[in-house]
Every structure is written in C-alpha cells, then in structure tokens.
N, C-alpha and C. Protein backbone atom coordinates (compact mmCIF):
# COMPACT_ATOMS: atom_id res chain seq x y z
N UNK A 1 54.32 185.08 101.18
CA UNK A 1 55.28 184.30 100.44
C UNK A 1 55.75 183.09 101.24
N UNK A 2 56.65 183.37 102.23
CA UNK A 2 56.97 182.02 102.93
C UNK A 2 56.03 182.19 103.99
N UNK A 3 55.76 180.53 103.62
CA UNK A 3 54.43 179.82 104.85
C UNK A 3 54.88 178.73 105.85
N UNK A 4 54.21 178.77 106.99
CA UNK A 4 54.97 177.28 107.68
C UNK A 4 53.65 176.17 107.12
N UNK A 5 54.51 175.27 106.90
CA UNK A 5 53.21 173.98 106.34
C UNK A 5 53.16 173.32 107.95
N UNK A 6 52.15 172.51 107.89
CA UNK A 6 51.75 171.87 109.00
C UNK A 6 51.33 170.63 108.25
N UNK A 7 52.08 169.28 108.75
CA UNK A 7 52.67 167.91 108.22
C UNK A 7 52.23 167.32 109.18
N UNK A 8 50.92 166.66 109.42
CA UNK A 8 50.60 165.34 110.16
C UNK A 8 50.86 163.82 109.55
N UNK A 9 51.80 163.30 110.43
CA UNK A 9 51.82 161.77 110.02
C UNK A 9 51.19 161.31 111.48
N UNK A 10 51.06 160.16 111.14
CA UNK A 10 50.04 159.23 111.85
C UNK A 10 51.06 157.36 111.50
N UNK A 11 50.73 156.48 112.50
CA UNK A 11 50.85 155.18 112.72
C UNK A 11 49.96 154.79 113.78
N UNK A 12 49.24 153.59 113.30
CA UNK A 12 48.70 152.74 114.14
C UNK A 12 48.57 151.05 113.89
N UNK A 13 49.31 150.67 115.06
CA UNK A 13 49.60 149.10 115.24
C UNK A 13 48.84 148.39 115.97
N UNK A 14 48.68 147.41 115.68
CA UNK A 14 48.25 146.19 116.56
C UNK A 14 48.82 145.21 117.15
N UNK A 15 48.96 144.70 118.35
CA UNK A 15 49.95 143.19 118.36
C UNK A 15 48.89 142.14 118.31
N UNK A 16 48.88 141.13 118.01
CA UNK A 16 48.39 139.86 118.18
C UNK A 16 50.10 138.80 118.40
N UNK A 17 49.65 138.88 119.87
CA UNK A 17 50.80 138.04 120.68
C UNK A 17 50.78 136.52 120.63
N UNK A 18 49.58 136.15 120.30
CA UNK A 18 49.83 134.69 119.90
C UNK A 18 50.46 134.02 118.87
N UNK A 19 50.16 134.97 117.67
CA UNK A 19 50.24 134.56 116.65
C UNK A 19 52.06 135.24 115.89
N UNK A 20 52.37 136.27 116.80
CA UNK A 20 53.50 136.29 116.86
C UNK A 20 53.51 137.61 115.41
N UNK A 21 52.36 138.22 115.41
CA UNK A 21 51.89 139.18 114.61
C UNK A 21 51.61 140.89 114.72
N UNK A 22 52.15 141.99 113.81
CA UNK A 22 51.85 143.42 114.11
C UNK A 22 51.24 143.71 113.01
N UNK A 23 50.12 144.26 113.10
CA UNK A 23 49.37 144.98 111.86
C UNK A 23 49.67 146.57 112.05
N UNK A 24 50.23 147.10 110.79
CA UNK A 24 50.68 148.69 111.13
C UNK A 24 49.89 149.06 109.93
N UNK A 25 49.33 150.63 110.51
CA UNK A 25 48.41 151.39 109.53
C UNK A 25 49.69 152.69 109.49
N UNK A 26 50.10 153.11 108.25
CA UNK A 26 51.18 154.65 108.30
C UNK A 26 50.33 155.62 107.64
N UNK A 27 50.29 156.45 108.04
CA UNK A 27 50.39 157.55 107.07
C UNK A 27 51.21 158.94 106.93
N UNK A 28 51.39 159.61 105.95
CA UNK A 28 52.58 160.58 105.73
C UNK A 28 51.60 161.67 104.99
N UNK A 29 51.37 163.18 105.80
CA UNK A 29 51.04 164.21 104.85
C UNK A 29 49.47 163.69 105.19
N UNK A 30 48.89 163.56 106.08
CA UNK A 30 47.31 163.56 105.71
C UNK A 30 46.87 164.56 105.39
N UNK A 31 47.18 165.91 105.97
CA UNK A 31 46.25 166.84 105.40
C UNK A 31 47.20 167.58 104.14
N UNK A 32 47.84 166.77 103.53
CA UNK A 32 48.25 167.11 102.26
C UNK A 32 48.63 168.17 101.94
N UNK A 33 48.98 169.06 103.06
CA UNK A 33 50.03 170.42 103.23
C UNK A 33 50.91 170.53 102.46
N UNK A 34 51.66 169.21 101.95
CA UNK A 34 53.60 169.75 101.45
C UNK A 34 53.29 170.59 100.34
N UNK A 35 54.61 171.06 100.37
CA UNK A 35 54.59 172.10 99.17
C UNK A 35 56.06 171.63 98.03
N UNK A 36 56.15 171.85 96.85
CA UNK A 36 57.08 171.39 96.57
C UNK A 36 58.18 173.02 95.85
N UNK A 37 57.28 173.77 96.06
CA UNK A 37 57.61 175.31 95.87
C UNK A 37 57.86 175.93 96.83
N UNK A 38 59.07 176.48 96.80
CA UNK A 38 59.38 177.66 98.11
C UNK A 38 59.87 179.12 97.55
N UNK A 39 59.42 180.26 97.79
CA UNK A 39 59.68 181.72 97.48
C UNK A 39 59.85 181.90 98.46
N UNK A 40 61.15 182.86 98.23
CA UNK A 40 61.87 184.03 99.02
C UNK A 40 62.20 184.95 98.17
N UNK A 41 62.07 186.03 98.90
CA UNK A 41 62.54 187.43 98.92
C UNK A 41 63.25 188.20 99.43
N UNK A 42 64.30 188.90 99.28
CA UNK A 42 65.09 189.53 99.75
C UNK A 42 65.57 190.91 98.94
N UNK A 43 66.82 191.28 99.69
CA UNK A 43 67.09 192.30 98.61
C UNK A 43 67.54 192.81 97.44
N UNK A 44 67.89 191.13 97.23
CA UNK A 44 68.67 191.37 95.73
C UNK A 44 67.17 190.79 94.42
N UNK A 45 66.22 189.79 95.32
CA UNK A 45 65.08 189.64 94.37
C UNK A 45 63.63 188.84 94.89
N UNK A 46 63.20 187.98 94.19
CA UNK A 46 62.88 187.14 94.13
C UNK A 46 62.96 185.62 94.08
N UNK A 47 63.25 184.34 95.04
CA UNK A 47 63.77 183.15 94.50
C UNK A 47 62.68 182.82 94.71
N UNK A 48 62.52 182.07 93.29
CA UNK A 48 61.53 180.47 93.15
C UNK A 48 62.31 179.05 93.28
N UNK A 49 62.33 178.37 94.46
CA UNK A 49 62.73 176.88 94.02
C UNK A 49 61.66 175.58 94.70
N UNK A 50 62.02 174.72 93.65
CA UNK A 50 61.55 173.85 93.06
C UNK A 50 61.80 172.62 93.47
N UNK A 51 61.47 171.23 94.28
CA UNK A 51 62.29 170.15 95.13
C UNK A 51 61.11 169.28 94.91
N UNK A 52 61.74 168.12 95.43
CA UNK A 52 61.18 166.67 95.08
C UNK A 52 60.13 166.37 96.31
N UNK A 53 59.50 166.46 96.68
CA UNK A 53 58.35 165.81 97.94
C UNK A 53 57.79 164.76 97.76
N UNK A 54 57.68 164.11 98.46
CA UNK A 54 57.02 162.58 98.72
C UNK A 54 55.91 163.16 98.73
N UNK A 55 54.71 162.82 98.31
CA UNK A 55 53.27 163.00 98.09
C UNK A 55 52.47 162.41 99.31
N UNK A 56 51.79 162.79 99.72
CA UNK A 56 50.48 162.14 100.82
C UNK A 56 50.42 160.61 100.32
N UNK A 57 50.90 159.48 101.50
CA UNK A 57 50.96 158.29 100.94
C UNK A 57 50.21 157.65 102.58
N UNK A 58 49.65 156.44 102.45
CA UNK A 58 48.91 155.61 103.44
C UNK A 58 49.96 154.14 102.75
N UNK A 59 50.34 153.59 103.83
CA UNK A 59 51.00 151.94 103.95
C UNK A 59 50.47 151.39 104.98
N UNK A 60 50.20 150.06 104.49
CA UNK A 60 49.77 148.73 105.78
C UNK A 60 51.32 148.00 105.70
N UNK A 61 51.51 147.72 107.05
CA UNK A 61 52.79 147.29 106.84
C UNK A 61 52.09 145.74 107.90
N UNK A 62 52.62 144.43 107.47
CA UNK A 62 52.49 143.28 108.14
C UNK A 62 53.74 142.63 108.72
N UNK A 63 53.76 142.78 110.55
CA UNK A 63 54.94 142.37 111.09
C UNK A 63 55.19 140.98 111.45
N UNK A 64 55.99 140.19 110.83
CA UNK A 64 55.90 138.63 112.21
C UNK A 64 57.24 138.45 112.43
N UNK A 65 57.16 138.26 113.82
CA UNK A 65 57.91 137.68 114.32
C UNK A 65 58.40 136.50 115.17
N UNK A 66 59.49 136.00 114.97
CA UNK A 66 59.57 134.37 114.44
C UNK A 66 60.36 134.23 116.13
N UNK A 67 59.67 133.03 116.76
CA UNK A 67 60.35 133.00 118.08
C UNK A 67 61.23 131.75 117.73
N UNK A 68 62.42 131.54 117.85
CA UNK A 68 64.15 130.99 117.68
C UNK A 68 64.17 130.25 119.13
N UNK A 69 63.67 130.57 119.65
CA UNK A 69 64.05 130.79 121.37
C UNK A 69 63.20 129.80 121.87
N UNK A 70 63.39 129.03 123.46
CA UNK A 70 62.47 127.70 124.20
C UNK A 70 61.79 129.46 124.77
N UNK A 71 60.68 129.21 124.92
CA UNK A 71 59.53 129.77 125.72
C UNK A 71 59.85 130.34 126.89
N UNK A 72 60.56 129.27 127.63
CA UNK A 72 61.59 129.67 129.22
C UNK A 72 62.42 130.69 129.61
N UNK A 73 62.77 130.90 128.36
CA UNK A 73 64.27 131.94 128.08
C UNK A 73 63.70 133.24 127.31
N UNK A 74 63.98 134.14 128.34
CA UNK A 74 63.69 135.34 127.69
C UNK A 74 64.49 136.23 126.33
N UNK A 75 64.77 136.78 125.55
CA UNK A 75 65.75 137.71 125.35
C UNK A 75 65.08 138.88 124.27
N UNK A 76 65.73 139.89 124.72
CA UNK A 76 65.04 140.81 124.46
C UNK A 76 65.21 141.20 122.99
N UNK A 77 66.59 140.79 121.98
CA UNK A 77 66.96 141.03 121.19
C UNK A 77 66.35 140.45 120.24
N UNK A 78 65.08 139.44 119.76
CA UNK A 78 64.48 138.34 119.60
C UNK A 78 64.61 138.95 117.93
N UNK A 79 65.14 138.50 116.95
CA UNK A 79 64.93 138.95 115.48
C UNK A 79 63.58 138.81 115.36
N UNK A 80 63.64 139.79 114.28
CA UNK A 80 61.89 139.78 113.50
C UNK A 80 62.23 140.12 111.82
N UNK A 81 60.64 139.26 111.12
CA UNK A 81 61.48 139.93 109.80
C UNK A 81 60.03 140.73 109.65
N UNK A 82 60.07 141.94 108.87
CA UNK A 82 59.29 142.62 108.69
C UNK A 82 58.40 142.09 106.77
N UNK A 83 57.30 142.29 106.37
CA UNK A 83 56.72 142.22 104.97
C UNK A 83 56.87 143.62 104.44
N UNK A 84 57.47 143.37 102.94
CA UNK A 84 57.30 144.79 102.30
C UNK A 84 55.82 145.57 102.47
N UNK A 85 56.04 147.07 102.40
CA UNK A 85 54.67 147.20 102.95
C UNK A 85 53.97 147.75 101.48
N UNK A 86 52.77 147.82 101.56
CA UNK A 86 51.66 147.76 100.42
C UNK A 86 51.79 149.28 100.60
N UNK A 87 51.82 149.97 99.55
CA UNK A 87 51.62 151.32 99.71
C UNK A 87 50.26 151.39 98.79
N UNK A 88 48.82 152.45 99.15
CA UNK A 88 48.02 152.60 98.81
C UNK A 88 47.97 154.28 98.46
N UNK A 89 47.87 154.55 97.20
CA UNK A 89 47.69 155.91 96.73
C UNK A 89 46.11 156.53 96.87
C-alpha cells in the first residue's frame, strides 16, 4: 500500500560569458514516479486520497544578463533579467 516514490529532477546550464548569456535545460519527475494517490491503513480502515501533482515536465529556460556597470568595477550583486521559460510536454 504505501510506497516511497523516487523523484529525479535534473538541471543543466551553460554560461556563454561573452555574450552575457545562460542556457538552462530543467527537468522535474524524469522517471515519472509521482503518484497522485496515497492509501493508508490503519485501524479504523482504509484511506484513499487524492492531490494535485505537477506531471513530468522538461523547461529550457534563457538567461541574460545585462552589465549596468564600467568593466573596472566589480560587483557582485550585478541584476539579471531572466526569459519566461518554454515548457515542453
């Protein structure tokens, strides 16, 4: 009845430092484990319940970030804006 699921997510990025660019690969649930059903048992019965799960999803996410700053001057706080990311079913 109750099982432990086993939930691999995964990310992989790239920088391209010239161009002031991150290419991100996500994924959530590759081996497509979730469950959206859980049973228990005890002594008064049986419970069935029933919940919302995010489904096995893959996103490319595209990062740039915008240098504000002279070249000379470091700072570490440097804003970035991120692109909505493409989700692929």
């Amino acid at each position: 009845m109750n099982r432990d699921e086993v939930v691999w997510n995964m990310t992989l990025s790239r920088t391209i430092p010239k161009a002031n660019l991150t290419i991100s690969a996500e994924g959530f649930d590759i081996l497509g484990q979730l469950s959206n059903r859980r049973f228990t048992v005890n002594e008064q019965g049986r419970t069935e319940t029933y919940t919302n799960v995010t489904p096995r999803y893959f996103m490319l996410k595209l990062t740039y970030r915008f240098n504000k700053f002279p070249k000379n001057k470091k700072n570490n706080g440097m804003p970035f804006i991120s692109m909505p990311p493409v989700f692929i079913p």
